[in-house]
PDB file of N, CA and C in Angstrom:
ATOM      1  N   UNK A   1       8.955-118.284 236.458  1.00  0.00           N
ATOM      2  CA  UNK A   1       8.412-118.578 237.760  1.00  0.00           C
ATOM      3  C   UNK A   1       9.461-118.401 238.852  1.00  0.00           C
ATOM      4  N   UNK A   2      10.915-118.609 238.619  1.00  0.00           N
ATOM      5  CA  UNK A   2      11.721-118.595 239.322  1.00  0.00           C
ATOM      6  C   UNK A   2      12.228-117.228 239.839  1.00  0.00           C
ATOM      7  N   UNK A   3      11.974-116.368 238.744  1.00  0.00           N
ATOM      8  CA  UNK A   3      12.560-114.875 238.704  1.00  0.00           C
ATOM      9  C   UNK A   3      11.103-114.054 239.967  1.00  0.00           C
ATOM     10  N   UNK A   4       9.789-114.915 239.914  1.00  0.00           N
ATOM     11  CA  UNK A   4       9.150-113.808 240.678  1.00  0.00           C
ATOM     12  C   UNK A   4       9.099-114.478 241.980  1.00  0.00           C
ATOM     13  N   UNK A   5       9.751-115.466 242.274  1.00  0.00           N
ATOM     14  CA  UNK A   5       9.936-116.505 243.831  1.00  0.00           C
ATOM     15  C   UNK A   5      11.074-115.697 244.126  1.00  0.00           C
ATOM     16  N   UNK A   6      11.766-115.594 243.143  1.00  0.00           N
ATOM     17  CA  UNK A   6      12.721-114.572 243.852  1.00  0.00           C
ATOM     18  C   UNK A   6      12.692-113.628 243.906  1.00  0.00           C
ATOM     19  N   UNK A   7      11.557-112.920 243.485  1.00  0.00           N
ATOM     20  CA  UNK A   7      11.763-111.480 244.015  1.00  0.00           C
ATOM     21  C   UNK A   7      10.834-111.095 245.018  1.00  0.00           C
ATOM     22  N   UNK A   8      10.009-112.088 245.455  1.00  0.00           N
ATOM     23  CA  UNK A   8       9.800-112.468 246.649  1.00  0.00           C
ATOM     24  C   UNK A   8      10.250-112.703 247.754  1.00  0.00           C
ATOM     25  N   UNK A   9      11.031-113.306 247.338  1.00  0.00           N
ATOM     26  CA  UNK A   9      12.081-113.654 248.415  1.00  0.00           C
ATOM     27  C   UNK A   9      13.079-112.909 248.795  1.00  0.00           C
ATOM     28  N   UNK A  10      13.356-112.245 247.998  1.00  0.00           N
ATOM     29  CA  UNK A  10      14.325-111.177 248.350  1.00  0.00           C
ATOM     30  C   UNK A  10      13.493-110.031 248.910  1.00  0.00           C
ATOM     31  N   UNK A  11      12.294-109.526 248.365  1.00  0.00           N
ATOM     32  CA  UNK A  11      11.345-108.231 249.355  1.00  0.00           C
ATOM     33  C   UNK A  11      10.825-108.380 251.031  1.00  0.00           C
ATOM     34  N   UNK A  12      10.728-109.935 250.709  1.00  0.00           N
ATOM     35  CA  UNK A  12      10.438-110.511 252.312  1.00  0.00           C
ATOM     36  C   UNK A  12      11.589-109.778 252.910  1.00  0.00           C
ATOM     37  N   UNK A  13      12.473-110.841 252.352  1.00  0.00           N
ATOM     38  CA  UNK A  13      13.695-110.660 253.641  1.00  0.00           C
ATOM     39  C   UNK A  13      14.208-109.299 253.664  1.00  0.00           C
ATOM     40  N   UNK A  14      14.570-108.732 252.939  1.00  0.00           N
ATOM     41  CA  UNK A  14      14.345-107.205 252.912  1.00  0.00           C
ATOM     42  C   UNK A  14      13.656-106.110 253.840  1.00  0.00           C
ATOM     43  N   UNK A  15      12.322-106.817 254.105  1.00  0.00           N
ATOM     44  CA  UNK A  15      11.513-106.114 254.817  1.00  0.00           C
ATOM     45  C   UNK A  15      11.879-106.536 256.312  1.00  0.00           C
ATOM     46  N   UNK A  16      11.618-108.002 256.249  1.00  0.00           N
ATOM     47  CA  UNK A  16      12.331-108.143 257.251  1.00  0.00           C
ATOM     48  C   UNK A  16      13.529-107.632 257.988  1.00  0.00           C
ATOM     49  N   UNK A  17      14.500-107.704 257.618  1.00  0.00           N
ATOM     50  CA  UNK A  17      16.094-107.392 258.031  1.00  0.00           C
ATOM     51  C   UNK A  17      15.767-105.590 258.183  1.00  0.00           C
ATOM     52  N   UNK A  18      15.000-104.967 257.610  1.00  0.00           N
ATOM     53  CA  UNK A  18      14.835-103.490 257.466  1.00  0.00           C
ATOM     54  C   UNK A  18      14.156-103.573 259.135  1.00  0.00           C
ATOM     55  N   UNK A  19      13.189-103.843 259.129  1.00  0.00           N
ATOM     56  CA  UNK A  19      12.528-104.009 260.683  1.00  0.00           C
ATOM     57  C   UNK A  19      13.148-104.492 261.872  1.00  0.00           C
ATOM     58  N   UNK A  20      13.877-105.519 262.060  1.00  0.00           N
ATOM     59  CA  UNK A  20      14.938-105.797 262.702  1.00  0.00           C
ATOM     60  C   UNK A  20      16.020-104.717 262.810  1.00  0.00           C
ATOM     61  N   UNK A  21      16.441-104.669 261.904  1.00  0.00           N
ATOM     62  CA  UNK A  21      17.439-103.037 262.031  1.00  0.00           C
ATOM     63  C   UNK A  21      16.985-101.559 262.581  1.00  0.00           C
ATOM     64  N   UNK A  22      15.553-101.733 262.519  1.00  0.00           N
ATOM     65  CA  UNK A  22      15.107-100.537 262.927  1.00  0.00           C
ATOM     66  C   UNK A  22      15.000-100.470 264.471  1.00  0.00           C
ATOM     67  N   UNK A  23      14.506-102.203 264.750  1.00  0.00           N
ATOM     68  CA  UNK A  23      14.220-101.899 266.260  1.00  0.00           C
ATOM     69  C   UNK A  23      15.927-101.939 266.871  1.00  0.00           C
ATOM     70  N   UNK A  24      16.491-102.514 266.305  1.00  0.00           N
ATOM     71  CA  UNK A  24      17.873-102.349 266.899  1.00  0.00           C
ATOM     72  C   UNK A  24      18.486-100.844 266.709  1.00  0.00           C
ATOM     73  N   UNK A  25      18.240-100.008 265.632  1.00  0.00           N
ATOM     74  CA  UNK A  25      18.564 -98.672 266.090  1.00  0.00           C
ATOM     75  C   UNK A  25      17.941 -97.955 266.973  1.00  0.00           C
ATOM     76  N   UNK A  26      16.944 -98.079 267.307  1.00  0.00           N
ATOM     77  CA  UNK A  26      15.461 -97.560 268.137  1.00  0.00           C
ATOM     78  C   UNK A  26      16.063 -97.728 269.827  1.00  0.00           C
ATOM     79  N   UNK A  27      16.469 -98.795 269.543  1.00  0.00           N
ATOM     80  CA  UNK A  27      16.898 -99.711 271.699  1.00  0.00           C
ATOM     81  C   UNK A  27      18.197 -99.536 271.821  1.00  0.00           C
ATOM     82  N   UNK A  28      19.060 -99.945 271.110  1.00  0.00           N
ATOM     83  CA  UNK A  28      20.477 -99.856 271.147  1.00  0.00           C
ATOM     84  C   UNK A  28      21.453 -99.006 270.818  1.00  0.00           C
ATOM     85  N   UNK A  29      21.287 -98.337 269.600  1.00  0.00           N
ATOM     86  CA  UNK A  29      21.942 -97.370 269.091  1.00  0.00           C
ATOM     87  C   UNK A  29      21.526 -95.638 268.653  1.00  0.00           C
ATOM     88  N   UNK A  30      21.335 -95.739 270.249  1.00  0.00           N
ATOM     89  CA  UNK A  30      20.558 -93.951 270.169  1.00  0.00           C
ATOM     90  C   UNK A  30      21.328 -93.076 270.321  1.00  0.00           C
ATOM     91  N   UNK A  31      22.834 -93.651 270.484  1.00  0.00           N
ATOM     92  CA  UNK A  31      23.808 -92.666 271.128  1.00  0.00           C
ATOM     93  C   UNK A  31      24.761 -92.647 269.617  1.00  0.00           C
ATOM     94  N   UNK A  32      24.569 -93.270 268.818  1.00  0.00           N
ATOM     95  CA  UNK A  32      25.021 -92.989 267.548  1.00  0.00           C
ATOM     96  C   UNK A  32      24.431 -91.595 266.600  1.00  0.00           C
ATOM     97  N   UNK A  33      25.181 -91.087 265.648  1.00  0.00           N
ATOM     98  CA  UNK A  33      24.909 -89.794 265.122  1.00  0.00           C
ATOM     99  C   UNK A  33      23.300 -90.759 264.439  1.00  0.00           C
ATOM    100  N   UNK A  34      22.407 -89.377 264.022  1.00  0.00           N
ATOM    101  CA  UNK A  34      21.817 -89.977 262.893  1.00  0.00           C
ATOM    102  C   UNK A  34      21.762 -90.575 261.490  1.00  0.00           C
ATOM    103  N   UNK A  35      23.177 -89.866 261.007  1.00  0.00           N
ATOM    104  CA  UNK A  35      23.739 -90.436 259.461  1.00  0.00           C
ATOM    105  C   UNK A  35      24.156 -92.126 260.166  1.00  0.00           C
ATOM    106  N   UNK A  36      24.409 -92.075 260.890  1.00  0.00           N
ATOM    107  CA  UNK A  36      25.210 -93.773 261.077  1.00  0.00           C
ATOM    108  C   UNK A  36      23.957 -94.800 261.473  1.00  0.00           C
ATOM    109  N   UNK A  37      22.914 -94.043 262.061  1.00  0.00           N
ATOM    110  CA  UNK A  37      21.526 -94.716 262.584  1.00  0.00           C
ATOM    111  C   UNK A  37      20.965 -95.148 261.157  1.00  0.00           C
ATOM    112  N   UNK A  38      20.867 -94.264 259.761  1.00  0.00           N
ATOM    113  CA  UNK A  38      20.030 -93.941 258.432  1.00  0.00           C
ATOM    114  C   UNK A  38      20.898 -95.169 258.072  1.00  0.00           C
ATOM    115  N   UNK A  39      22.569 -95.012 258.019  1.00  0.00           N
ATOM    116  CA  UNK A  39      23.076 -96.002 257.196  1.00  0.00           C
ATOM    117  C   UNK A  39      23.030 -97.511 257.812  1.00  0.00           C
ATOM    118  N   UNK A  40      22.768 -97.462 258.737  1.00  0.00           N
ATOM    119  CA  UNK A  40      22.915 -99.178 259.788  1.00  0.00           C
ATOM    120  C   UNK A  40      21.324 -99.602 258.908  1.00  0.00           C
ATOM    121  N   UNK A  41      20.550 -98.745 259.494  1.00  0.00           N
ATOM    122  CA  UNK A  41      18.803 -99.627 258.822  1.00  0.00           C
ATOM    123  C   UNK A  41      18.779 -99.194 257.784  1.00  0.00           C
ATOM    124  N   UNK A  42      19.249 -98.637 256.605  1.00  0.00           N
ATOM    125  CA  UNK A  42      18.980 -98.961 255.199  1.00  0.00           C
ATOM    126  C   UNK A  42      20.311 -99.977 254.600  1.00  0.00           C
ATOM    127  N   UNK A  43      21.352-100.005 255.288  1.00  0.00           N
ATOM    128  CA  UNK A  43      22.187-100.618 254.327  1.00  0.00           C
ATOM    129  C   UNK A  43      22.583-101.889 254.563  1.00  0.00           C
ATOM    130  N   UNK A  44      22.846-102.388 256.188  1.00  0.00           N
ATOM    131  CA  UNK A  44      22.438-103.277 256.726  1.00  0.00           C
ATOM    132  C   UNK A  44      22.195-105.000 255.880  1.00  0.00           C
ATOM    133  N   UNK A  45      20.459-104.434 256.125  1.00  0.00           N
ATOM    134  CA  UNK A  45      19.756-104.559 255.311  1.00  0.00           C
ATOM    135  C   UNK A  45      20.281-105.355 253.323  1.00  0.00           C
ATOM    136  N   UNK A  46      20.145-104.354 253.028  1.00  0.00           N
ATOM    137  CA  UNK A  46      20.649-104.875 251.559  1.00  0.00           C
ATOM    138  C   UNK A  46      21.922-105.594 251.736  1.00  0.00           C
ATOM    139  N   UNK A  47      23.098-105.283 252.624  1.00  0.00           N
ATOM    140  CA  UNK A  47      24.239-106.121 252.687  1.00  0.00           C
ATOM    141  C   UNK A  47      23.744-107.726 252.946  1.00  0.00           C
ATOM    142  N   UNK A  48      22.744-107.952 253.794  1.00  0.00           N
ATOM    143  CA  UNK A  48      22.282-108.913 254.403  1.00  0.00           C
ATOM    144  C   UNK A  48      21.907-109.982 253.161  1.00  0.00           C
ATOM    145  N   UNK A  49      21.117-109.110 252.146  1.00  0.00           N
ATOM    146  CA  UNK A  49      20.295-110.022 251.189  1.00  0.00           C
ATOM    147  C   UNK A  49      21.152-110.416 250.589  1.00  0.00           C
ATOM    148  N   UNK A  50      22.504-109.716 250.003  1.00  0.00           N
ATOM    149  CA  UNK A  50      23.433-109.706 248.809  1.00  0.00           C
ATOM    150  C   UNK A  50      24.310-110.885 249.244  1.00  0.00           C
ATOM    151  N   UNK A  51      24.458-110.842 250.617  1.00  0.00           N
ATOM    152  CA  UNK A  51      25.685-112.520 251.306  1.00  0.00           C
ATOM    153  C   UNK A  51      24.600-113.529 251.417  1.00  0.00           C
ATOM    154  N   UNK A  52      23.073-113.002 251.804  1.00  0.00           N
ATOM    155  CA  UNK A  52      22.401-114.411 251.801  1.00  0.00           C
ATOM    156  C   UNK A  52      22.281-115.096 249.873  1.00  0.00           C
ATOM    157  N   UNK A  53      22.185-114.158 248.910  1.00  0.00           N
ATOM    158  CA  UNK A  53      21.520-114.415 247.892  1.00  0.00           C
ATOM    159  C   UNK A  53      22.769-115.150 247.444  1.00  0.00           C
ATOM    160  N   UNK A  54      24.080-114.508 247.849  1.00  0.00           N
ATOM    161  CA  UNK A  54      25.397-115.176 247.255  1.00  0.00           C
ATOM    162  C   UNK A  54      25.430-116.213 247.737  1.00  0.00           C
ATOM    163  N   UNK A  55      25.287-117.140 248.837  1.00  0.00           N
ATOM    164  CA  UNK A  55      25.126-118.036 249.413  1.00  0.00           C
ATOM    165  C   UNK A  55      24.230-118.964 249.060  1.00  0.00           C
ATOM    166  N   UNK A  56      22.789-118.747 248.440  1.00  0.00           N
ATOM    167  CA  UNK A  56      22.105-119.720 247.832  1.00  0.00           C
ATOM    168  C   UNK A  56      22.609-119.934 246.360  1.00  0.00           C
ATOM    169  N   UNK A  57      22.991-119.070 245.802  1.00  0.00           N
ATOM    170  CA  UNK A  57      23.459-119.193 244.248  1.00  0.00           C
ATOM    171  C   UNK A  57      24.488-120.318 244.519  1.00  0.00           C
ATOM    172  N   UNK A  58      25.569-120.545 245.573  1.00  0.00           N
ATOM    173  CA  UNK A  58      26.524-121.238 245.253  1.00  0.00           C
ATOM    174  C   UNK A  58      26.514-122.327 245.882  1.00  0.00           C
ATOM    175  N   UNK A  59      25.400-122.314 246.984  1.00  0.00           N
ATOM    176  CA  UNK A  59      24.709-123.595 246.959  1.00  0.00           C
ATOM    177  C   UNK A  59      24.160-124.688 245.816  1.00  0.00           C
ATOM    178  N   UNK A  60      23.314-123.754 245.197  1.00  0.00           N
ATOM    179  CA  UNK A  60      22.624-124.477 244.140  1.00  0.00           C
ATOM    180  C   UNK A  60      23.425-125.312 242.846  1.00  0.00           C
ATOM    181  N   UNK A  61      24.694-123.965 242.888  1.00  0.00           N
ATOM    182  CA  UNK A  61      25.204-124.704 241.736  1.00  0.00           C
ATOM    183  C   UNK A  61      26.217-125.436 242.443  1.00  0.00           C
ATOM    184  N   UNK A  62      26.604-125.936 243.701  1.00  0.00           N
ATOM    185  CA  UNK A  62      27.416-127.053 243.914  1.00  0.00           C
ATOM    186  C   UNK A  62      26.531-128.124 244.050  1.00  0.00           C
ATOM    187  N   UNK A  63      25.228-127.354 244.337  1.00  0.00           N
ATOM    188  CA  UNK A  63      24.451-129.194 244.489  1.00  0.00           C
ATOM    189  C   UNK A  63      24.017-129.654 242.789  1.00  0.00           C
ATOM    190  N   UNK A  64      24.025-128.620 242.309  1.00  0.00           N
ATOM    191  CA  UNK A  64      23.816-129.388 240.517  1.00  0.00           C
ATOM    192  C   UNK A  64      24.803-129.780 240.156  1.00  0.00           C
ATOM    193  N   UNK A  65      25.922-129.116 239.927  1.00  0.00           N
ATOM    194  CA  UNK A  65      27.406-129.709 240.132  1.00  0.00           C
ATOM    195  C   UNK A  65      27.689-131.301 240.612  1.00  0.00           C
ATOM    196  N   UNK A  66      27.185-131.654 241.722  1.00  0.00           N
ATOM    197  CA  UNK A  66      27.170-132.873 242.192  1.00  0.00           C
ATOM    198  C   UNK A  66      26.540-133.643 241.768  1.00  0.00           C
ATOM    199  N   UNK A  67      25.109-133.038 241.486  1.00  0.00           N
ATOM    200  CA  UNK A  67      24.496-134.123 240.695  1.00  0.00           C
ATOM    201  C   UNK A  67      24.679-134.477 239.638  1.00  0.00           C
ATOM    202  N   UNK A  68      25.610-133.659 238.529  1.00  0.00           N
ATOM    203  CA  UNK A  68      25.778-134.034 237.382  1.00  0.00           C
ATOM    204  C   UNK A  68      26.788-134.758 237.276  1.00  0.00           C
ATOM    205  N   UNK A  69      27.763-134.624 238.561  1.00  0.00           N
ATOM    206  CA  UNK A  69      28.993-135.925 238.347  1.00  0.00           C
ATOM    207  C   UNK A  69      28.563-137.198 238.515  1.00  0.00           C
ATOM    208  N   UNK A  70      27.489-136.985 239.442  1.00  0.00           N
ATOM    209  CA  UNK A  70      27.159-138.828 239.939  1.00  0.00           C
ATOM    210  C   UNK A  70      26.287-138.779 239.054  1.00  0.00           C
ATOM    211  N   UNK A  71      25.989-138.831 237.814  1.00  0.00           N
ATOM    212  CA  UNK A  71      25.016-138.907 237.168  1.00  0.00           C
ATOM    213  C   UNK A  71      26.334-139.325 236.026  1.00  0.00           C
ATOM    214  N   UNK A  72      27.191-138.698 235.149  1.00  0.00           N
ATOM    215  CA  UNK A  72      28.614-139.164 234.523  1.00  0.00           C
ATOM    216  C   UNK A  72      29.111-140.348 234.863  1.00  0.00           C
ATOM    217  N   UNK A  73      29.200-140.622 236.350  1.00  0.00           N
ATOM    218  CA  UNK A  73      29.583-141.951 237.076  1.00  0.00           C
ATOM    219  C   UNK A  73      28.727-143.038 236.981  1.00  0.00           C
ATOM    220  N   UNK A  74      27.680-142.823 237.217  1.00  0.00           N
ATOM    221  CA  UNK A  74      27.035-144.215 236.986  1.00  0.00           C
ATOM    222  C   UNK A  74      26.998-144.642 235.706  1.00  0.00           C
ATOM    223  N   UNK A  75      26.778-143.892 234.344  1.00  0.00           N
ATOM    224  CA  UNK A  75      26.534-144.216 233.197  1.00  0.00           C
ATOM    225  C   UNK A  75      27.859-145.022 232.897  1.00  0.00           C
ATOM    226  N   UNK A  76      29.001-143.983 233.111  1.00  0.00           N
ATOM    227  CA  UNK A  76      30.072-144.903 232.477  1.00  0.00           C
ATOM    228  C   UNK A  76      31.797-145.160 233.574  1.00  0.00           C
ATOM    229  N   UNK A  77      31.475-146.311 234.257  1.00  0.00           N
ATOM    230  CA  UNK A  77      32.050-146.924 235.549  1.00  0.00           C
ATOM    231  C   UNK A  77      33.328-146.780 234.870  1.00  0.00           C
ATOM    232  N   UNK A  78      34.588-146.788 235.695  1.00  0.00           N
ATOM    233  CA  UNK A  78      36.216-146.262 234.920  1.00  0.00           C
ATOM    234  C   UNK A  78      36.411-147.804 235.117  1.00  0.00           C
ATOM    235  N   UNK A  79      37.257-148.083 234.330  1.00  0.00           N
ATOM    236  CA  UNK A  79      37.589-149.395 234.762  1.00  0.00           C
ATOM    237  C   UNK A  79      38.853-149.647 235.490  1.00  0.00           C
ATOM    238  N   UNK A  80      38.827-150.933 236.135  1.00  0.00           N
ATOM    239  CA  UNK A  80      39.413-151.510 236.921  1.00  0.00           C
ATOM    240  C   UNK A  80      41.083-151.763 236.524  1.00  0.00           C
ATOM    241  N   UNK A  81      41.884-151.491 237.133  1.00  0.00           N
ATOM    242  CA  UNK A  81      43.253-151.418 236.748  1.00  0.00           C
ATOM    243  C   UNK A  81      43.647-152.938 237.296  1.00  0.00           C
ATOM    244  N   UNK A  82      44.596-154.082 236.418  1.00  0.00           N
ATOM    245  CA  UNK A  82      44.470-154.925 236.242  1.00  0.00           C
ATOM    246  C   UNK A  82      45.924-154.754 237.701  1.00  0.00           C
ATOM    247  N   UNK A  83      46.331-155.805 238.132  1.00  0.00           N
ATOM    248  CA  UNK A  83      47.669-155.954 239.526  1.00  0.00           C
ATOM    249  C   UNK A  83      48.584-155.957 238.621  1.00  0.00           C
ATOM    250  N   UNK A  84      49.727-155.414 238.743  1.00  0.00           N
ATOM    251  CA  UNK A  84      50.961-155.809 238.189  1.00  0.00           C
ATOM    252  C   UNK A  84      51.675-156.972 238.638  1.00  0.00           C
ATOM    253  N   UNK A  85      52.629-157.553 238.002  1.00  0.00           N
ATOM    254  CA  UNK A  85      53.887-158.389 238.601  1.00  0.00           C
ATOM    255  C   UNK A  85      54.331-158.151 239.675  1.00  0.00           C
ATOM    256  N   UNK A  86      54.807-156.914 239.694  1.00  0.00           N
ATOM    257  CA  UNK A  86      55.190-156.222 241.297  1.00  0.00           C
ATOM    258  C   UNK A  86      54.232-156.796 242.408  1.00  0.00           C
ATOM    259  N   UNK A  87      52.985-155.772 242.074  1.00  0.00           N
ATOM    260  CA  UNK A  87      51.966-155.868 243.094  1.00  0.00           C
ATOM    261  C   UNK A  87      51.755-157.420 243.213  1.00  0.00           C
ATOM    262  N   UNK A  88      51.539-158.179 242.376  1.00  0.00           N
ATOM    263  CA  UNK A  88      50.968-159.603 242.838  1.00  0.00           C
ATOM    264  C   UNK A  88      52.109-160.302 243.590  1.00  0.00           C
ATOM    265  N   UNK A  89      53.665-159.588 243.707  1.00  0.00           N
ATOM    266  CA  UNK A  89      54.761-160.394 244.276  1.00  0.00           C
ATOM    267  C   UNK A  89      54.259-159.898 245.691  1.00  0.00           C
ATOM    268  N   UNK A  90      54.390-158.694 246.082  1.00  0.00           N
ATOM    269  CA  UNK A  90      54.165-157.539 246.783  1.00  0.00           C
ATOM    270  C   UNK A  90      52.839-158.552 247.907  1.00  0.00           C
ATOM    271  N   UNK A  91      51.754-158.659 247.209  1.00  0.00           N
ATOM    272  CA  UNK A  91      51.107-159.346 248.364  1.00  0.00           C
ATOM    273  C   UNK A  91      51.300-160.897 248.492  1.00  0.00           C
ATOM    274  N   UNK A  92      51.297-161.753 247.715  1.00  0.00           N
ATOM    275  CA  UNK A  92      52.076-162.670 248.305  1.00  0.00           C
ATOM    276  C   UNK A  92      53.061-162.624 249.073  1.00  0.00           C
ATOM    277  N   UNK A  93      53.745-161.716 249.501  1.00  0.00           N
ATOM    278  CA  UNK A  93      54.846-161.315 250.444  1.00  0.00           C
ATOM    279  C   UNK A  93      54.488-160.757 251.538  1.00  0.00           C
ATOM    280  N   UNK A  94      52.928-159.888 251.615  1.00  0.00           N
ATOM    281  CA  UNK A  94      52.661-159.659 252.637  1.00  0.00           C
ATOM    282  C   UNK A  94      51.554-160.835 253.552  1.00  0.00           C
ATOM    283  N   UNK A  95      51.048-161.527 252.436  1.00  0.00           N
ATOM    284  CA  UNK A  95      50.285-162.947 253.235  1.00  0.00           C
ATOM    285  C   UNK A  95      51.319-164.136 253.470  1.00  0.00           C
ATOM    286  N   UNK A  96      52.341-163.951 252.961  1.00  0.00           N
ATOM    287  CA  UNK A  96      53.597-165.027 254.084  1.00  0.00           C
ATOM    288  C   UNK A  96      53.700-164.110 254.830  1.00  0.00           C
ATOM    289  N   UNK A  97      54.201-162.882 255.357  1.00  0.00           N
ATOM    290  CA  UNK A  97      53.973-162.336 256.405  1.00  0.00           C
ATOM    291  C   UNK A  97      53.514-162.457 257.369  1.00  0.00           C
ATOM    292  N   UNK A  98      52.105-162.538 257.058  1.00  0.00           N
ATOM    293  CA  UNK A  98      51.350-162.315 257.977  1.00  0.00           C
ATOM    294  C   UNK A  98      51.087-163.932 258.668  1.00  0.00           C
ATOM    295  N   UNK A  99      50.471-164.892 257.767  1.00  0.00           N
ATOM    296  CA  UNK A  99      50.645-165.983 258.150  1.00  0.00           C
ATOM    297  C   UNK A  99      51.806-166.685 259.425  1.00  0.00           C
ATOM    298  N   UNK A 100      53.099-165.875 259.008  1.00  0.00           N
ATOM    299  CA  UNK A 100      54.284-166.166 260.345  1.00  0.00           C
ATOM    300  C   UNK A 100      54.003-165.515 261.439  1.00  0.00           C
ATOM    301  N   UNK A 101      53.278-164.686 261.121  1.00  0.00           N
ATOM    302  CA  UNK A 101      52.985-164.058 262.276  1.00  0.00           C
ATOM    303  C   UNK A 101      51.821-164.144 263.375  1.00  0.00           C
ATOM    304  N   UNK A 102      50.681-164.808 262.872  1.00  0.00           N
ATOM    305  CA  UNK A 102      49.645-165.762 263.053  1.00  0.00           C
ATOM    306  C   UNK A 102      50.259-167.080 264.106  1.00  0.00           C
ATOM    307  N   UNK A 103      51.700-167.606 263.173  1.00  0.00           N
ATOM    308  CA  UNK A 103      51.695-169.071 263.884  1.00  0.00           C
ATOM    309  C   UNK A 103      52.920-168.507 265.424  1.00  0.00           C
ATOM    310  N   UNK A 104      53.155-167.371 265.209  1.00  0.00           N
ATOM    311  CA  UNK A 104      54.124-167.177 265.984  1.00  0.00           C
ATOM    312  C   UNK A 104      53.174-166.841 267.401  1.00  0.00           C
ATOM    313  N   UNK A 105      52.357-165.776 267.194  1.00  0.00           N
ATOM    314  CA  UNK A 105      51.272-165.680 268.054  1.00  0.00           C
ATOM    315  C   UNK A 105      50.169-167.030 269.168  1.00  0.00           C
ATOM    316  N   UNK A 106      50.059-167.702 268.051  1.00  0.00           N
ATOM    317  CA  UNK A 106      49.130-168.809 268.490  1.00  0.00           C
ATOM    318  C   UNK A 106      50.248-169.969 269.811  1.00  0.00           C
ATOM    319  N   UNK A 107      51.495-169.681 269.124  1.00  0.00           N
ATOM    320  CA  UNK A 107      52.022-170.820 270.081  1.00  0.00           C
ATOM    321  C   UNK A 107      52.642-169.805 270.926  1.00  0.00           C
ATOM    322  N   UNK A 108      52.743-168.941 271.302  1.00  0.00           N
ATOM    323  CA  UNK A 108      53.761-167.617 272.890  1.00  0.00           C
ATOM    324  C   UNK A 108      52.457-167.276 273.609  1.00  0.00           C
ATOM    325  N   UNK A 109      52.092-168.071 274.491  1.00  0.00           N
ATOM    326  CA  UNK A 109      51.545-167.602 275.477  1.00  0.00           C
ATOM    327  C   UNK A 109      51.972-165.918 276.190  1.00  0.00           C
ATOM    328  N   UNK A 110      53.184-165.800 276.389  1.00  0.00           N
ATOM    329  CA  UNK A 110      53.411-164.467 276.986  1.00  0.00           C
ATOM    330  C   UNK A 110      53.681-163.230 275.617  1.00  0.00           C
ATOM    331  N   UNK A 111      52.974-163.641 274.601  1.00  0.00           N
ATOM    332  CA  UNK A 111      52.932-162.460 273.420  1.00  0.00           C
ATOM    333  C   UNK A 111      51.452-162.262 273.534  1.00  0.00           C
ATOM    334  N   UNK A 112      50.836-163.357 274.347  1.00  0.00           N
ATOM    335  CA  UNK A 112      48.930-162.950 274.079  1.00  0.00           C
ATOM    336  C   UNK A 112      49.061-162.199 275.181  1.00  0.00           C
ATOM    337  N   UNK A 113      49.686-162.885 276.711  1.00  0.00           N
ATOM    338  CA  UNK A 113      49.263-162.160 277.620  1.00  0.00           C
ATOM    339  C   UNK A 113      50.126-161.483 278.420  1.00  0.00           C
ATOM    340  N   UNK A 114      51.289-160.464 278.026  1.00  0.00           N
ATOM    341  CA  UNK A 114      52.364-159.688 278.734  1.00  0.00           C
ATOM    342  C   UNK A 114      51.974-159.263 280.254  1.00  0.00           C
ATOM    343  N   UNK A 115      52.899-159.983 280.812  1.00  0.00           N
ATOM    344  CA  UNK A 115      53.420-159.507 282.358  1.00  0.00           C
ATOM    345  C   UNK A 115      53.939-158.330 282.499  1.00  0.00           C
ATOM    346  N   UNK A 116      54.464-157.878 283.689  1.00  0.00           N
ATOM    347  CA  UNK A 116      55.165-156.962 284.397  1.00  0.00           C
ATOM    348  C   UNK A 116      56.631-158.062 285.216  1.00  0.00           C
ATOM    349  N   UNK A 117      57.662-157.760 284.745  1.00  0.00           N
ATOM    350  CA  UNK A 117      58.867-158.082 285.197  1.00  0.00           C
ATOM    351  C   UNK A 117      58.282-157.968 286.922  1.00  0.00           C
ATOM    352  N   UNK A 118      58.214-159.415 287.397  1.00  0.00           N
ATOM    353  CA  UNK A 118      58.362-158.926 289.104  1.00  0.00           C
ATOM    354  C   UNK A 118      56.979-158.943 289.278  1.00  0.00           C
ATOM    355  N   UNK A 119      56.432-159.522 289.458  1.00  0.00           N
ATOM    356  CA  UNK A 119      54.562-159.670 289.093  1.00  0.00           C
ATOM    357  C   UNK A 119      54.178-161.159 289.551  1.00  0.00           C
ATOM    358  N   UNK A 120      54.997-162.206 288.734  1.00  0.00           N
ATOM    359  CA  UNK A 120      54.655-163.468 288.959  1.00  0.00           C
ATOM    360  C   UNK A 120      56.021-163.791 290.075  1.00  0.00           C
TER     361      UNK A 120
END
């Protein structure tokens, strides 16, 4: 079923892009030889289908691609890497940090609200 959607789809657009090319050699390009007029609306054309057709193929398979990873992922979740010694020193060191820095804030009025030297 897929093979005659596409060959549908490819004669459409085909026909299409052939007709389009024609009226554009017809209005625009009359001052071109005739071999370059023959090759613009026949080849055109087929170049057109061959970057569009390459373009859905690698669509399709990045969107199956995707779906088959998040489909790997949900079944089986990686697990969780446990904190080291380091790391658990590491943030306790950054929540005394921060905490001094909290009480240092709350009591300096002129750290909440900075002047201009020569202002007041």
């Amino acid at each position: 079923m897929s093979s005659i959607l596409k060959f549908f789809r490819i004669t459409f657009f085909l026909v299409l892009y052939f007709f389009l090319c024609m009226v554009v050699v017809t209005t625009m390009l009359q001052v071109w030889p005739v071999g370059a007029q023959m090759l613009f609306a026949f080849g055109v054309p087929v170049i057109l289908i061959w970057w569009q057709e390459k373009r859905r193929s690698r669509k399709v398979a990045t969107k199956a691609q995707a779906e088959g990873s998040s489909e790997t992922r949900t079944s089986r979740p990686e697990p969780v890497a446990r904190p080291s010694g380091y790391e658990n020193r590491i943030e306790r060191e950054r929540e005394r940090i921060r905490e001094a820095n909290a009480s240092k804030a709350t009591g300096c009025r002129s750290c909440l609200f900075p002047t201009k030297a020569g202002l007041r």
